[in-house]
Protein backbone atom coordinates (compact mmCIF):
# COMPACT_ATOMS: atom_id res chain seq x y z
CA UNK A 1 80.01 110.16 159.34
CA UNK A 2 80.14 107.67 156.35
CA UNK A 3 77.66 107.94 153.40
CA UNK A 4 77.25 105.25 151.65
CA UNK A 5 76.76 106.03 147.77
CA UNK A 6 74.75 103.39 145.36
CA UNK A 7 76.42 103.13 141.85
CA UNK A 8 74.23 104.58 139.05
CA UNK A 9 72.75 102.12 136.77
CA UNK A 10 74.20 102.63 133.45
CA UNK A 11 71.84 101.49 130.70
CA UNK A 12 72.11 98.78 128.63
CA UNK A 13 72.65 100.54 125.07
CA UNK A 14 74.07 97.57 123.09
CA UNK A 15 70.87 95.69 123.08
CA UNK A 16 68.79 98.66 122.07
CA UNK A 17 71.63 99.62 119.56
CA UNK A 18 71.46 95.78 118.09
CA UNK A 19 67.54 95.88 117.71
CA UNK A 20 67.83 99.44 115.98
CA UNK A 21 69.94 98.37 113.54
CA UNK A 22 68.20 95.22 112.65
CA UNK A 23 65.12 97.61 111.73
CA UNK A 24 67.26 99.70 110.19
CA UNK A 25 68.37 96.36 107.76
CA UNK A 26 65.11 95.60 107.01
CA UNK A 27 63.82 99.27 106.09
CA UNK A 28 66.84 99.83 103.97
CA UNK A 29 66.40 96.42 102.38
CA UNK A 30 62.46 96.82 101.83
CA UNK A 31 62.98 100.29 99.98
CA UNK A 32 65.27 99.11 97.45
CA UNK A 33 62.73 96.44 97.11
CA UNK A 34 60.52 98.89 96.32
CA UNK A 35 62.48 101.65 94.33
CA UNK A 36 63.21 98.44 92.07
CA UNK A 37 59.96 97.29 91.61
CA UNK A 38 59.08 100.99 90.52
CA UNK A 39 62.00 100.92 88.04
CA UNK A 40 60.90 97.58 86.60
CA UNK A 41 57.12 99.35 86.12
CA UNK A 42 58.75 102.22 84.82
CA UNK A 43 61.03 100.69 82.46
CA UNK A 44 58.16 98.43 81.29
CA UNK A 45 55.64 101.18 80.84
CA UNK A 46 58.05 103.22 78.47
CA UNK A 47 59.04 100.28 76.15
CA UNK A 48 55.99 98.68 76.03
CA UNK A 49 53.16 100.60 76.90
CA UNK A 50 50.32 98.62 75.11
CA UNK A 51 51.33 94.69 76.55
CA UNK A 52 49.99 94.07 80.07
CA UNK A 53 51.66 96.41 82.50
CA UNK A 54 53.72 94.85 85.14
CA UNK A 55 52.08 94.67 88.33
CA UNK A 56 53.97 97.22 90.75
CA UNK A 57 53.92 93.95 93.79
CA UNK A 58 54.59 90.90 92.44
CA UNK A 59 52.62 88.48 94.23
């Protein structure tokens, strides 16, 4: 008696892996946007405390 097997679909893993790590660009690239913008106010804050603060977005 022959039994006839169907291959197993193997997922497709590089397009998942290539949209992961194009999130994972834009997160890494957005908080050292941010952790600079924070040094910047912080920096400001300490040497000149009484001029207009920079704004912690700059718009």
């Amino acid at each position: 008696m022959l039994i006839m097997f169907k291959p197993k679909q193997v997922a497709d893993l590089k397009r998942n892996y290539i949209i992961s790590t194009s999130k994972l660009k834009i997160a890494h690239w957005s908080i050292l946007g941010f952790s600079t913008c924070i040094m910047l106010t912080i920096i400001a804050n300490i040497r000149a405390p009484d001029l207009i603060k920079i704004p912690l977005f700059i718009v």
